[in-house]
C-alpha atoms as a PDB file:
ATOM      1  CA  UNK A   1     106.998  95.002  99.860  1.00  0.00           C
ATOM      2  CA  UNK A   2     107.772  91.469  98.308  1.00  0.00           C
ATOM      3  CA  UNK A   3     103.708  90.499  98.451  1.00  0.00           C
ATOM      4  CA  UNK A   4     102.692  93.483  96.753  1.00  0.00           C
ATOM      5  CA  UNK A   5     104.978  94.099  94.334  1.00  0.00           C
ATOM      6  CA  UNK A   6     103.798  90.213  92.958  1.00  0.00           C
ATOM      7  CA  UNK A   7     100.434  91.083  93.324  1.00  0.00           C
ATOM      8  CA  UNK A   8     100.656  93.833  91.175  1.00  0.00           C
ATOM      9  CA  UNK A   9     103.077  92.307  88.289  1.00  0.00           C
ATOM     10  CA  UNK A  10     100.268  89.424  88.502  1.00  0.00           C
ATOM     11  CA  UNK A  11      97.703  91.660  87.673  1.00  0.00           C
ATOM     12  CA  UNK A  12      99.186  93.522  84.706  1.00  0.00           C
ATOM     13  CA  UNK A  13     100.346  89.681  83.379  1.00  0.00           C
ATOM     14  CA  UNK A  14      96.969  88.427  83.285  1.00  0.00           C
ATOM     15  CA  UNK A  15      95.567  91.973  81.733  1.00  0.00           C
ATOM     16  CA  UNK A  16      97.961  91.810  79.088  1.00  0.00           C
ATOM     17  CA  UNK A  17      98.094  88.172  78.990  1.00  0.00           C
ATOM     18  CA  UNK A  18      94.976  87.264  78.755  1.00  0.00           C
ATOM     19  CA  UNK A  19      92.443  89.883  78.442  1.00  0.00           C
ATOM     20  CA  UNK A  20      89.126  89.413  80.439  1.00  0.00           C
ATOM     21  CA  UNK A  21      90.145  85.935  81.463  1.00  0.00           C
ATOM     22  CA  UNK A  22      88.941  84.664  84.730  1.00  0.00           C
ATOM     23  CA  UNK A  23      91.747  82.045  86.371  1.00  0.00           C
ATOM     24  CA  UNK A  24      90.247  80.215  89.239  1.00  0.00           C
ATOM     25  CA  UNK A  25      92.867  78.141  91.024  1.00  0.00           C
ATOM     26  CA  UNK A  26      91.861  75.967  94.416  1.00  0.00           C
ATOM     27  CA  UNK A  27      93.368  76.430  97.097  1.00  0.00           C
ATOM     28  CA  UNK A  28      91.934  74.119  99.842  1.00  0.00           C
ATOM     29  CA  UNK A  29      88.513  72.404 100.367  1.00  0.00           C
ATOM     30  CA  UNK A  30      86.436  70.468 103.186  1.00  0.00           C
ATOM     31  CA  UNK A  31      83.339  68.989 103.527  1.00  0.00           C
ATOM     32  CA  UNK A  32      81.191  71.987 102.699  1.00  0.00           C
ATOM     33  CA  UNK A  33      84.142  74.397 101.840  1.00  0.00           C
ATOM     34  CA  UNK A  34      86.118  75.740  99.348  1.00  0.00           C
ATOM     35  CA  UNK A  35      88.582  78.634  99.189  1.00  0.00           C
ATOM     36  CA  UNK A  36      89.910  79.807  95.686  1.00  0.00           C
ATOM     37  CA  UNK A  37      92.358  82.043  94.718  1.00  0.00           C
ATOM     38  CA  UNK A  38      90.417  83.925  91.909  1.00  0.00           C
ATOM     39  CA  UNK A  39      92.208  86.725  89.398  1.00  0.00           C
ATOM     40  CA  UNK A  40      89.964  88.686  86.700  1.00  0.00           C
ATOM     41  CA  UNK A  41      91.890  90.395  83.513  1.00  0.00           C
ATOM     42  CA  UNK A  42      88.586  92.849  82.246  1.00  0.00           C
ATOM     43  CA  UNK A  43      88.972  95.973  81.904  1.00  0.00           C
ATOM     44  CA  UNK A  44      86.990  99.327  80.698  1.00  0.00           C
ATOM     45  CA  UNK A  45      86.734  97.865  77.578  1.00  0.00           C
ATOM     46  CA  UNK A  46      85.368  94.197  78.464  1.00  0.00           C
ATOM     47  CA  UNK A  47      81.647  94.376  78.408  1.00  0.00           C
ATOM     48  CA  UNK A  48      79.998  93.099  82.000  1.00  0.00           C
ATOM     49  CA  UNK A  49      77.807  89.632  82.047  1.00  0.00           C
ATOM     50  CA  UNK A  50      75.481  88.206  84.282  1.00  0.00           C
ATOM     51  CA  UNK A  51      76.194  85.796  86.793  1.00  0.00           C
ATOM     52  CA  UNK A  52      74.405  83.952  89.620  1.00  0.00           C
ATOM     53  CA  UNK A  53      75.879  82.521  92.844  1.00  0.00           C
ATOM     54  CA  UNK A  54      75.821  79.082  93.366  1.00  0.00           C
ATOM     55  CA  UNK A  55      76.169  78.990  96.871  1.00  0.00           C
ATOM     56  CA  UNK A  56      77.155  81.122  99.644  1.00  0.00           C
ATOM     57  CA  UNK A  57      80.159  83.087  98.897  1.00  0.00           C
ATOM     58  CA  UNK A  58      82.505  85.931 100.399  1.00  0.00           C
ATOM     59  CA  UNK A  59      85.453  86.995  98.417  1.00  0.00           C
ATOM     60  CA  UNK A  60      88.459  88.748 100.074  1.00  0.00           C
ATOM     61  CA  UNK A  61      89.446  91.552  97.438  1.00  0.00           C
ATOM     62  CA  UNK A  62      93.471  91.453  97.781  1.00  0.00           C
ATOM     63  CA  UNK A  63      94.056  93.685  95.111  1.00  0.00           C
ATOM     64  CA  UNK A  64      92.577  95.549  92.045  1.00  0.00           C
ATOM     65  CA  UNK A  65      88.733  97.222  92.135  1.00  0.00           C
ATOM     66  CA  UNK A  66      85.798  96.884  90.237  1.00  0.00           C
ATOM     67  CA  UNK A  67      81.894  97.501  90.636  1.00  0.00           C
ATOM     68  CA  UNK A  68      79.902  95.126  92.099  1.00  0.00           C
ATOM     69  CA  UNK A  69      75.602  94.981  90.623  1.00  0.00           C
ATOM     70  CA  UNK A  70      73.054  93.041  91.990  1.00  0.00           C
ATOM     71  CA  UNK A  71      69.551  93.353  93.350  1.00  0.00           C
ATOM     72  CA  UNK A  72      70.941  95.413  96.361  1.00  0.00           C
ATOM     73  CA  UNK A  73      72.504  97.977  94.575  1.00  0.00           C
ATOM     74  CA  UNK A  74      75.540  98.933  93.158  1.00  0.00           C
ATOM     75  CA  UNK A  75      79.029  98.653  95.341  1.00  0.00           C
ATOM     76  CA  UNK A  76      82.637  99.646  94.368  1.00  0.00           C
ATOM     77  CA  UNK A  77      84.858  96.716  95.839  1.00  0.00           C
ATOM     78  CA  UNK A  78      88.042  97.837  97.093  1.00  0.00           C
ATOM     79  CA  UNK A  79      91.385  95.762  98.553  1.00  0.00           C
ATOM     80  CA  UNK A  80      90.188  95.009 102.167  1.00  0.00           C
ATOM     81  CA  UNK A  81      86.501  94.442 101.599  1.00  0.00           C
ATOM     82  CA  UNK A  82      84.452  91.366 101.549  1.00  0.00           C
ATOM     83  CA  UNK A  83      82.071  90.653  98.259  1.00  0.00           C
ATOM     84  CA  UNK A  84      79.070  88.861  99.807  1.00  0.00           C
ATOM     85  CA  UNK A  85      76.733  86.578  97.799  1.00  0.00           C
ATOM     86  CA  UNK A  86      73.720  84.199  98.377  1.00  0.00           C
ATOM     87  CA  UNK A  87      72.779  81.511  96.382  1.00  0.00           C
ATOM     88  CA  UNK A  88      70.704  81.990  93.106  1.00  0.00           C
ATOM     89  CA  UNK A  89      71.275  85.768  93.258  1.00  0.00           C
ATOM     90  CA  UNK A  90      72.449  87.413  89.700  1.00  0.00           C
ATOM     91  CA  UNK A  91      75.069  89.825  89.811  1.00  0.00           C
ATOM     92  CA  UNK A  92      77.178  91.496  87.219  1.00  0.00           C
ATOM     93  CA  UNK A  93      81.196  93.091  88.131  1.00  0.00           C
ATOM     94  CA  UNK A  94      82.551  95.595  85.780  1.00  0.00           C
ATOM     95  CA  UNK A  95      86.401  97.197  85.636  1.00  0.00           C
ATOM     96  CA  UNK A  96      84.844 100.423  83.864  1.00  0.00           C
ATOM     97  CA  UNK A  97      87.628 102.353  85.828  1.00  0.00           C
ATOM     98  CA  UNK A  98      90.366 100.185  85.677  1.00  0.00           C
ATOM     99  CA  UNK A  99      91.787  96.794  84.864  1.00  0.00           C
ATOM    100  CA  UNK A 100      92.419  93.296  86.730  1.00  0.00           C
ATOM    101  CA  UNK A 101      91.583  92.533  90.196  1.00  0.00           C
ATOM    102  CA  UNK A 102      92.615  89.674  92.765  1.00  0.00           C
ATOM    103  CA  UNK A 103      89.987  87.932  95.412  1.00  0.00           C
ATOM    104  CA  UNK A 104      90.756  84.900  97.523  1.00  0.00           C
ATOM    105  CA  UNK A 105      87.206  83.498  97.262  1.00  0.00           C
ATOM    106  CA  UNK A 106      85.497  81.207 100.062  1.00  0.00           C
ATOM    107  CA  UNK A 107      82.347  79.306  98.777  1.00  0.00           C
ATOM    108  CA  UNK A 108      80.099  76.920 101.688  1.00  0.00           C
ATOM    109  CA  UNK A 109      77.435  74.926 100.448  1.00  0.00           C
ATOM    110  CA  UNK A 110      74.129  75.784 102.013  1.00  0.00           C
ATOM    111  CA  UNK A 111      73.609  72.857 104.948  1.00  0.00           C
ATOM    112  CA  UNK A 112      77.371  74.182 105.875  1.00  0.00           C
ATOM    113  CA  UNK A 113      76.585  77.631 105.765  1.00  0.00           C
ATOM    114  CA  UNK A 114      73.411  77.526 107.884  1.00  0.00           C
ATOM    115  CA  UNK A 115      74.835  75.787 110.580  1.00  0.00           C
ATOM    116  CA  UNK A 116      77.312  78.960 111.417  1.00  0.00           C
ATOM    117  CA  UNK A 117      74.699  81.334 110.598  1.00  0.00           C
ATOM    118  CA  UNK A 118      72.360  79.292 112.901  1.00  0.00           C
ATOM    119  CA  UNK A 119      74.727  80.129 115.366  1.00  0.00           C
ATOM    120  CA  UNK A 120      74.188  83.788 115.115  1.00  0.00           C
ATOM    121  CA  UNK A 121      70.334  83.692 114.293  1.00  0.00           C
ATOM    122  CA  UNK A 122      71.365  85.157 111.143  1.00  0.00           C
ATOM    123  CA  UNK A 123      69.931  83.067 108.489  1.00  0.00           C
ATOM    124  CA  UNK A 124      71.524  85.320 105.010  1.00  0.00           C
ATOM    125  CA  UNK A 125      73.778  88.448 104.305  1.00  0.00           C
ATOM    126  CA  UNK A 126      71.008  91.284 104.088  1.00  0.00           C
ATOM    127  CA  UNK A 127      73.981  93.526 102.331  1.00  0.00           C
ATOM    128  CA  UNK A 128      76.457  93.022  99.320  1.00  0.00           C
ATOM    129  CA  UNK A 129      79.589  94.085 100.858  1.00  0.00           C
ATOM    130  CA  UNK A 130      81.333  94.963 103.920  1.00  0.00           C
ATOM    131  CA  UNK A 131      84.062  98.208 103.550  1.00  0.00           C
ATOM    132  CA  UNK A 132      87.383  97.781 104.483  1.00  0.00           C
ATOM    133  CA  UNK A 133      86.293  98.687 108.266  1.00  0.00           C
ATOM    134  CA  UNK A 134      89.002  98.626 111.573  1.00  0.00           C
ATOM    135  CA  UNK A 135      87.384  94.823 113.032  1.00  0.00           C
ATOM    136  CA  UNK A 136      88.235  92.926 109.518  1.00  0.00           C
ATOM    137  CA  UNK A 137      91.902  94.480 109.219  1.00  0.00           C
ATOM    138  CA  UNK A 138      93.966  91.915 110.981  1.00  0.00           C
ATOM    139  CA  UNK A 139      91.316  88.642 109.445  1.00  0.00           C
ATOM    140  CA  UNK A 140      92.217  90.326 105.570  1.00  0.00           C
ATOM    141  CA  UNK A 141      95.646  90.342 106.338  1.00  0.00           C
ATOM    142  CA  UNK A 142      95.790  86.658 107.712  1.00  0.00           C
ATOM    143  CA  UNK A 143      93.966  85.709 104.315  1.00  0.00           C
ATOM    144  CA  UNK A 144      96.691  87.298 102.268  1.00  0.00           C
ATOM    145  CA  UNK A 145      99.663  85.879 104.447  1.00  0.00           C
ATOM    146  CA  UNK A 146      97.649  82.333 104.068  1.00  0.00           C
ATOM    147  CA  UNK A 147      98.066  82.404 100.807  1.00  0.00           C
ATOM    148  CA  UNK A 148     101.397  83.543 100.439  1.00  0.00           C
ATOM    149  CA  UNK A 149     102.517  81.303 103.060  1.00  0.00           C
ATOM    150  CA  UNK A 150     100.255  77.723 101.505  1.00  0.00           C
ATOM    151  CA  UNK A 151     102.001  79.082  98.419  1.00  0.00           C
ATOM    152  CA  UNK A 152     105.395  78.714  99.395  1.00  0.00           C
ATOM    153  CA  UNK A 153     104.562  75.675 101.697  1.00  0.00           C
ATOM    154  CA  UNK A 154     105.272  72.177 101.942  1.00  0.00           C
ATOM    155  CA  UNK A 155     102.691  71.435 105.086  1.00  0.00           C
ATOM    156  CA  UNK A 156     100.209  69.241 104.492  1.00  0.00           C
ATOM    157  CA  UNK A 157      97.902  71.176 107.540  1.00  0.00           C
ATOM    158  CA  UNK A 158      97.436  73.657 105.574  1.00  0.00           C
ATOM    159  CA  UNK A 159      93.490  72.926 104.798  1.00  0.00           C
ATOM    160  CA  UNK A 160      92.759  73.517 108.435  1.00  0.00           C
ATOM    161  CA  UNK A 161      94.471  76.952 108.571  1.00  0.00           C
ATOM    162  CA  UNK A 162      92.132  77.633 106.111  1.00  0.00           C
ATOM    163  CA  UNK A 163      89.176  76.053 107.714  1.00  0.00           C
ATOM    164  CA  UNK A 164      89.237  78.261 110.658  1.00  0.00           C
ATOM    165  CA  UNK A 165      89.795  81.005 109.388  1.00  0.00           C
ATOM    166  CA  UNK A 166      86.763  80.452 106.763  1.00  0.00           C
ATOM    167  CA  UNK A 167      84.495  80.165 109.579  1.00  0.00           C
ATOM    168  CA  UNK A 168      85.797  83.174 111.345  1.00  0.00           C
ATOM    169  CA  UNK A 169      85.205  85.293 107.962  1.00  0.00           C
ATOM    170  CA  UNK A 170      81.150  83.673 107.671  1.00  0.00           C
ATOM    171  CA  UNK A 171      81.137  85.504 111.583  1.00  0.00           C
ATOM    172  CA  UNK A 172      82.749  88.447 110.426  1.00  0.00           C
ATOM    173  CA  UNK A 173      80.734  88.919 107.451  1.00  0.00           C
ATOM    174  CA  UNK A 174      77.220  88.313 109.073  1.00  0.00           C
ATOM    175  CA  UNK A 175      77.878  90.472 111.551  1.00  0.00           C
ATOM    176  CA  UNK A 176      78.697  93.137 110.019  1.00  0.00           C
ATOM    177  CA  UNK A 177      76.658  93.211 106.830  1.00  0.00           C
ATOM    178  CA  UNK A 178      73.324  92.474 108.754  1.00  0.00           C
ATOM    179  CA  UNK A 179      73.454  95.460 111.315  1.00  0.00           C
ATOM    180  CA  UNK A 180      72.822  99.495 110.037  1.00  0.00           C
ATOM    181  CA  UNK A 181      70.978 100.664 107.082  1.00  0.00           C
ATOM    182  CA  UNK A 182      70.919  99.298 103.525  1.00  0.00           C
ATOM    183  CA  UNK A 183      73.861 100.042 101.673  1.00  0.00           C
ATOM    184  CA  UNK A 184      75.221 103.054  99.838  1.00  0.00           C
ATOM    185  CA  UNK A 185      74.509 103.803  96.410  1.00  0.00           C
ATOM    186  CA  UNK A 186      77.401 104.765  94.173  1.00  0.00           C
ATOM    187  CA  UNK A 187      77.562 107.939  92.265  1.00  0.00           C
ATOM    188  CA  UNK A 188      78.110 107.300  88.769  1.00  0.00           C
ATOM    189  CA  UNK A 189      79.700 110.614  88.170  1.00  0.00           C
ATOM    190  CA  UNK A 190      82.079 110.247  91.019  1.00  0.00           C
ATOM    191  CA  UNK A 191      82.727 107.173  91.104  1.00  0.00           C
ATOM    192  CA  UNK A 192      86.040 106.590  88.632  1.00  0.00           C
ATOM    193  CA  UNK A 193      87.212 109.604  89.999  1.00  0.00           C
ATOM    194  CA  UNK A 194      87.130 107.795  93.366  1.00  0.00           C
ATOM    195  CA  UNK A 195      88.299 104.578  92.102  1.00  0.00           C
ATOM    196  CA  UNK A 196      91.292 106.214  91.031  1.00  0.00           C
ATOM    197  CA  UNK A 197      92.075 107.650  94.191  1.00  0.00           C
ATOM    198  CA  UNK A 198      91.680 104.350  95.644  1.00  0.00           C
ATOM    199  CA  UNK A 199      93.943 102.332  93.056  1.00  0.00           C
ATOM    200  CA  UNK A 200      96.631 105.364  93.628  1.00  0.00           C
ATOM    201  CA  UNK A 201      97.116 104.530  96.946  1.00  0.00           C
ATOM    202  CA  UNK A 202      97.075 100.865  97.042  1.00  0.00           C
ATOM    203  CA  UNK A 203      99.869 101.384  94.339  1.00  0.00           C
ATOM    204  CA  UNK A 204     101.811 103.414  96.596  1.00  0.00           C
ATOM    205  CA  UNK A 205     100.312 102.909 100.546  1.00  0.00           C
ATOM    206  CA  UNK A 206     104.201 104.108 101.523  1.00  0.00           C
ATOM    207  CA  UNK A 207     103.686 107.785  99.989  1.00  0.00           C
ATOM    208  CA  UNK A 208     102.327 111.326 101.442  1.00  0.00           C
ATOM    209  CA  UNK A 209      98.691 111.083 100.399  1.00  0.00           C
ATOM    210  CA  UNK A 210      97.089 114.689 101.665  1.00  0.00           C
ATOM    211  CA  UNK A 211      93.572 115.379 101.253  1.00  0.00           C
ATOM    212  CA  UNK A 212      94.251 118.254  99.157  1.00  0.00           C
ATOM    213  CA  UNK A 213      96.750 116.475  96.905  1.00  0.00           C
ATOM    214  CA  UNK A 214      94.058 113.600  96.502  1.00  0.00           C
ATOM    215  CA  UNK A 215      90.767 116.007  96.355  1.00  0.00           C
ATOM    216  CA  UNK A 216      93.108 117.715  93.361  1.00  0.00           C
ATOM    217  CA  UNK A 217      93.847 114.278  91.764  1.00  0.00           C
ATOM    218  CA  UNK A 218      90.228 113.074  91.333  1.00  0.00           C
ATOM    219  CA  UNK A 219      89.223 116.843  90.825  1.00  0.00           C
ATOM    220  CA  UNK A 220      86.945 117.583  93.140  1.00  0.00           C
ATOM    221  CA  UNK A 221      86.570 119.997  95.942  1.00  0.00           C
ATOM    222  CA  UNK A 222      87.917 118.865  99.576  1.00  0.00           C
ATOM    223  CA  UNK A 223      84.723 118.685 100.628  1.00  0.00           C
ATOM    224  CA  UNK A 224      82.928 116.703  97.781  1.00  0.00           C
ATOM    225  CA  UNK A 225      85.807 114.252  97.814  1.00  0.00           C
ATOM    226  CA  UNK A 226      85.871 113.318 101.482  1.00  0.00           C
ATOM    227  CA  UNK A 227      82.129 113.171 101.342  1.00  0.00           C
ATOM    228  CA  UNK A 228      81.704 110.700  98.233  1.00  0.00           C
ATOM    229  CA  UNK A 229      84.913 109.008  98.610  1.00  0.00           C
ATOM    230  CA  UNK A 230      83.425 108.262 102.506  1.00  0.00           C
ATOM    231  CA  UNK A 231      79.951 107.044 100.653  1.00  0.00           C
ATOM    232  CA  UNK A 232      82.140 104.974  98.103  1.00  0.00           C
ATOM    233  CA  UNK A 233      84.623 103.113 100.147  1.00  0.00           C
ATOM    234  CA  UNK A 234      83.196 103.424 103.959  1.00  0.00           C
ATOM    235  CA  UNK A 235      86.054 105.209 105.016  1.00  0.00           C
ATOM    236  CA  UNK A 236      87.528 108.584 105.269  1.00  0.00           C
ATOM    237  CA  UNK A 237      90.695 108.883 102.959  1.00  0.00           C
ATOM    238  CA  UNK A 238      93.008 109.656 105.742  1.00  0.00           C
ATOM    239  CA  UNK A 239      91.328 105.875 107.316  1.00  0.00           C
ATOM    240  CA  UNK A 240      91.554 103.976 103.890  1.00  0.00           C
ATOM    241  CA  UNK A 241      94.972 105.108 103.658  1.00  0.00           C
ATOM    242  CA  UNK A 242      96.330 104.111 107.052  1.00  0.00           C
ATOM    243  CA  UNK A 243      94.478 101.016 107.133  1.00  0.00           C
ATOM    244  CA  UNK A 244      95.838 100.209 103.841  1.00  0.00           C
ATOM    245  CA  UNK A 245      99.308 100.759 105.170  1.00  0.00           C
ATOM    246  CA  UNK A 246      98.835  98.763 108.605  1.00  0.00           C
ATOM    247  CA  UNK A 247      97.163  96.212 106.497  1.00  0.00           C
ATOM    248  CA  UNK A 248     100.371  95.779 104.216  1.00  0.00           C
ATOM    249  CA  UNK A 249     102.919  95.695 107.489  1.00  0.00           C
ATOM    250  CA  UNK A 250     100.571  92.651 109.126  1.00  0.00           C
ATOM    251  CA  UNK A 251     101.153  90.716 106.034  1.00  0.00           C
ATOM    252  CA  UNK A 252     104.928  91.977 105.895  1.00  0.00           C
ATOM    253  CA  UNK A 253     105.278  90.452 109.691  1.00  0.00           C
ATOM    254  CA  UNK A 254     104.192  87.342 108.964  1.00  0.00           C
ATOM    255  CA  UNK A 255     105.388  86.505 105.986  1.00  0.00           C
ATOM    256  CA  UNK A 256     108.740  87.847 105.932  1.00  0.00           C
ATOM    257  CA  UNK A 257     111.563  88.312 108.265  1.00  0.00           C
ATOM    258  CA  UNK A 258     112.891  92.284 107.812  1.00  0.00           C
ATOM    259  CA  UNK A 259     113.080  94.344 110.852  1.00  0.00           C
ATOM    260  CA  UNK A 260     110.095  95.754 112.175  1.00  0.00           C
ATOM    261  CA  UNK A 261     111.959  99.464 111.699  1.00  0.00           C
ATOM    262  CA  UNK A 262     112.151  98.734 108.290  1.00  0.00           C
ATOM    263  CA  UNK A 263     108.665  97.825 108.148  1.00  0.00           C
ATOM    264  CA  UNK A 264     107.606 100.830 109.628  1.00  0.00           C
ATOM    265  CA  UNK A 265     109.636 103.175 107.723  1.00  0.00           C
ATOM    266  CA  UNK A 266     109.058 101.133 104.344  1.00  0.00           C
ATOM    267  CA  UNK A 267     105.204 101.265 105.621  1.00  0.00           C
ATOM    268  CA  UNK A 268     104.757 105.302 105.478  1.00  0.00           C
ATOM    269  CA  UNK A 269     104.757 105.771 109.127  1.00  0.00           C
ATOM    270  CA  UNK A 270     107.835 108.599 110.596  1.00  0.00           C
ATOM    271  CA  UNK A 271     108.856 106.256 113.114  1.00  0.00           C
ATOM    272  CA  UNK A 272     108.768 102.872 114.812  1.00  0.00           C
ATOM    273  CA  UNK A 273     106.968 104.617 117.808  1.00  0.00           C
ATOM    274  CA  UNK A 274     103.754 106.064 115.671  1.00  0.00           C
ATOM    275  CA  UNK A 275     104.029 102.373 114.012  1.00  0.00           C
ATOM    276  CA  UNK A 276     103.851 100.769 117.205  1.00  0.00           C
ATOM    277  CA  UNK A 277     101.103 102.635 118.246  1.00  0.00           C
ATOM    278  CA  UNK A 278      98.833 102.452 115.234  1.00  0.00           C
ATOM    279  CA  UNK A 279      99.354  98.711 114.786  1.00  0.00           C
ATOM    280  CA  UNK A 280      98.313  98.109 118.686  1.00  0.00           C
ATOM    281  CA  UNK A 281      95.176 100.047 118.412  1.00  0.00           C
ATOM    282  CA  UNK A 282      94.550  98.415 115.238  1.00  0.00           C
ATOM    283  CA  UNK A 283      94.873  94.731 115.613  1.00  0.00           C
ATOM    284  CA  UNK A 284      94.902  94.669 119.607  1.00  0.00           C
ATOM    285  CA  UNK A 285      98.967  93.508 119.531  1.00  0.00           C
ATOM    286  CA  UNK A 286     101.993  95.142 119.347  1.00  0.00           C
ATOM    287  CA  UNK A 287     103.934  94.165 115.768  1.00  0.00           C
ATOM    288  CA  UNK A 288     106.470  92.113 117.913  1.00  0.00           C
ATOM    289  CA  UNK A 289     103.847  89.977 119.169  1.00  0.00           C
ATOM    290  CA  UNK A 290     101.654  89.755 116.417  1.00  0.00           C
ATOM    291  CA  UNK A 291     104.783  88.307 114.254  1.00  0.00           C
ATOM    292  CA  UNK A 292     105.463  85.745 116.834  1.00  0.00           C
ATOM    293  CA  UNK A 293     101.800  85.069 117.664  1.00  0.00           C
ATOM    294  CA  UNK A 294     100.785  84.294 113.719  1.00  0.00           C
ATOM    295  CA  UNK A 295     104.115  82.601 112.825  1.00  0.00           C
ATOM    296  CA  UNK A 296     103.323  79.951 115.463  1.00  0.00           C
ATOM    297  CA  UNK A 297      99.904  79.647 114.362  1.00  0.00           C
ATOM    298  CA  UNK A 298     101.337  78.690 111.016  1.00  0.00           C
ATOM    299  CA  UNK A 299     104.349  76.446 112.156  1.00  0.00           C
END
């Protein structure tokens, strides 16, 4: 629980610290790269302002949530989703339901950019975000232990870790924000009742969330909360909250050394068996070889 617990005391620091500050600290860069760890203080109270995108971005939202407003719509960002931007596009992000949040942010200048997407006859992101789906679980998690790993590291390879796995997020992130319809709308009335909900069990991934426990926390019906919370976030509860918790063990593996029991059971999950089960079907390994496989890959 180690990485979360210092995500969230860095979130309330910088709230109460400094307000609607924006700290933008590099983390690596190459020739038409960059990758930035990037932590926002607003709150309800901290008035929204335009922005544009300077180049091509997607930022990894580790922690916190806020609302996301640009040409395409409106789009509550949630830990595990990608915010996607092209260059020149205006955008505004507001905390009207809560304060702080936490993105690692990749930016790739535009002859960079186009030569992936050329690869994929994709030429721009036709969406503003991707949910927190199943196929980005195990990339998100691999950002997080990246940069709790470069963080505590003394390698000096640590810029092509981050290389590759930039390029496998611009793959990621076409793919799955070109295909389907155009995005959801959010529903203003709903949607800090939802962002609650959400916050609530990123706080606490390890607890009994039940849909009627939730439904009664954002007061709304069972039915109206599975339907707009499925609109808002892209996932059923019962899926953002597993995936949340599988998320958290994947960084847990590689970044620390505690017994994959403890993991489990620390995780939310009854037993190591239902663990080992989930986490296969999830990220394609079993937690035993997923540890080994991604502490190699960062030796």
């Amino acid at each position: 629980m180690l990485y979360r617990v210092r995500l969230e005391i860095f979130l309330a620091k910088i709230a109460v610290e400094s307000g609607p500050s924006l700290l933008r600290q590099a983390l690596a860069c190459g020739n038409g790269w960059s990758v930035s760890d990037v932590i926002c203080g607003a709150g309800p109270y901290d008035r929204p302002f335009e922005e544009q995108h300077s180049q091509h971005s997607i930022a990894v939202v580790v922690g916190g949530s806020f609302q996301y407003q640009s040409r395409g719509g409106r789009e509550l960002m949630t830990p595990g989703s990608l915010m996607l931007g092209n260059p020149g596009q205006y955008f505004e992000c507001g905390h009207e339901h809560g304060i702080g949040d936490r993105c690692i942010s990749f930016a790739y200048e535009t002859e960079y950019f186009e030569g992936l997407a050329s690869e994929m006859d994709v030429p721009y992101f036709s969406k503003t975000r991707v949910p927190p789906i199943r196929d980005l679980s195990g990339l998100v998690a691999r950002v997080w232990a990246g940069f709790i790993g470069s963080s505590n590291s003394r390698e000096t390879d640590t810029d092509q870790l981050w290389k590759e796995v930039g390029v496998e997020l611009v793959g990621r992130a076409l793919e799955n924000a070109n295909k389907g319809g155009p995005g959801l709308k959010s529903f203003a009335a709903t949607e800090s009742r939802v962002t609650r909900i959400v916050r609530l069990i990123d706080s606490h991934p390890e607890s009994d969330h039940g849909l009627e426990s939730l439904a009664r926390e954002a007061r709304l019906s069972r039915y109206h909360f599975l339907r707009v919370f499925q609109q808002l976030t892209g996932l059923t509860p019962h899926q953002y909250l597993r995936r949340t918790r599988l998320r958290c063990a994947a960084t847990r593996l590689i970044v620390e050394s505690a017994p994959i029991l403890d993991i489990a059971l620390d995780s939310g999950f009854g037993d190591v068996s239902n663990f080992n089960h989930a986490f296969r079907a999830e990220f394609g390994l079993s937690p035993r070889s997923y540890r080994k496989h991604h502490r190699n890959a960062h030796e």
